[in-house]
Protein backbone atom coordinates (compact mmCIF):
# COMPACT_ATOMS: atom_id res chain seq x y z
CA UNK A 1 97.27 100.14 131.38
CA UNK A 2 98.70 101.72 134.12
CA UNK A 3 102.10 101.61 135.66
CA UNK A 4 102.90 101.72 139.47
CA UNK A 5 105.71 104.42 140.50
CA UNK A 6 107.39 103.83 144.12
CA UNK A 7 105.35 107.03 145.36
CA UNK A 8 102.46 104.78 144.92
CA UNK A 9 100.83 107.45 142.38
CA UNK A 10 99.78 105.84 138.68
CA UNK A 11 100.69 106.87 135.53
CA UNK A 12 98.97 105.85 132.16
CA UNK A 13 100.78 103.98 129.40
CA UNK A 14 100.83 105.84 126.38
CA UNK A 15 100.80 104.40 122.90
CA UNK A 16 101.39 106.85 119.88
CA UNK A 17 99.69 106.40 116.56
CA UNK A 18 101.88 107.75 113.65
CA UNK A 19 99.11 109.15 111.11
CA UNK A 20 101.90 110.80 108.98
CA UNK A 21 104.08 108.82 106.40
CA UNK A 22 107.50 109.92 105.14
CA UNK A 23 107.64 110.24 101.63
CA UNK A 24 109.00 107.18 100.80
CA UNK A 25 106.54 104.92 103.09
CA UNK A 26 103.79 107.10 100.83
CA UNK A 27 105.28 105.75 97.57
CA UNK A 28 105.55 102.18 99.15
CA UNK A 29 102.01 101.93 99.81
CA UNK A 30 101.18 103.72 96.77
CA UNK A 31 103.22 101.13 94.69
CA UNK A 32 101.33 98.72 96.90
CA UNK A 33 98.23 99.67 96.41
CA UNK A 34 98.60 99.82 92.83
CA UNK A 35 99.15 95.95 92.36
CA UNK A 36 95.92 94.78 94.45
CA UNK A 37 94.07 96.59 91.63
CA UNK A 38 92.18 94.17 89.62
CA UNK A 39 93.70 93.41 86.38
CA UNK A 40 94.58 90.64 83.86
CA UNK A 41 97.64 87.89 84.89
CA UNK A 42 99.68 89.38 82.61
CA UNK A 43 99.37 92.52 83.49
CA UNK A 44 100.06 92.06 86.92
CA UNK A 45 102.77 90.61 86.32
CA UNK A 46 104.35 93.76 84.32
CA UNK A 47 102.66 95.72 87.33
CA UNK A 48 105.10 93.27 90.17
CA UNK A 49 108.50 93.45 88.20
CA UNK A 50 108.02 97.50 87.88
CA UNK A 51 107.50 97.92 91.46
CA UNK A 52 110.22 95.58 92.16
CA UNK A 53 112.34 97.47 89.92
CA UNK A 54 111.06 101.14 91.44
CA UNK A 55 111.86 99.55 94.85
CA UNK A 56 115.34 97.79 94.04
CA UNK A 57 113.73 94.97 95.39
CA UNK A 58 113.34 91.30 94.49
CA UNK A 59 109.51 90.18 92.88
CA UNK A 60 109.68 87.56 95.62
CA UNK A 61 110.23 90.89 98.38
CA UNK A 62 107.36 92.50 96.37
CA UNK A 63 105.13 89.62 96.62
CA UNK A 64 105.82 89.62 100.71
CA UNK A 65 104.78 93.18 101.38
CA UNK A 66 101.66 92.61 99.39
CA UNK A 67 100.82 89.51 101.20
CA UNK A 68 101.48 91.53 104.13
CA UNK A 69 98.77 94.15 103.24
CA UNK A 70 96.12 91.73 102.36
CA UNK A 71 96.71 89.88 105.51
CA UNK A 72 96.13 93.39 107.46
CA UNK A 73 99.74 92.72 108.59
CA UNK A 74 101.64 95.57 106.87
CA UNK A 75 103.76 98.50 108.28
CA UNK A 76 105.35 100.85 106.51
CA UNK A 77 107.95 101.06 109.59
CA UNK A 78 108.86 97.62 109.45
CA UNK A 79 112.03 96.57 107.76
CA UNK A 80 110.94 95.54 104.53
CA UNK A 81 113.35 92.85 103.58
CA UNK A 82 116.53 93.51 101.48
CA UNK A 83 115.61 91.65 98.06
């Protein structure tokens, strides 16, 4: 898209794309990415109250961000609740 200046010239929007995490948006989605693994009920279970713990978050927070993920919807630079 392109934006009109009073001098009549044009100058193109420009939309950055972060393709770096910080460290800690790295161990989010790691921690993240660890619970869609497949494994037994119980298991993930263990698996949700450990991140939740690593986090300092609720299970209820940790459930959230990985509904989030599976609904293509998550961003590590979002504000990820308070728990």
């Amino acid at each position: 898209m392109l934006d009109d200046h009073p001098n009549g010239e044009q100058e193109p929007e420009i939309n950055e794309i972060v393709t770096e995490l910080s460290a800690d948006d790295r161990h989010l989605l790691d921690l993240i990415q660890k619970l869609i693994e497949p494994c037994d009920r119980i298991t993930y279970g263990e698996r949700q109250r450990e991140v939740a713990a690593k986090l300092g978050k609720s299970v209820r927070t940790v459930r959230r961000l990985v509904k989030k993920w599976e609904e293509g919807r998550f961003s590590c630079t979002s504000n990820h609740g308070t728990g």
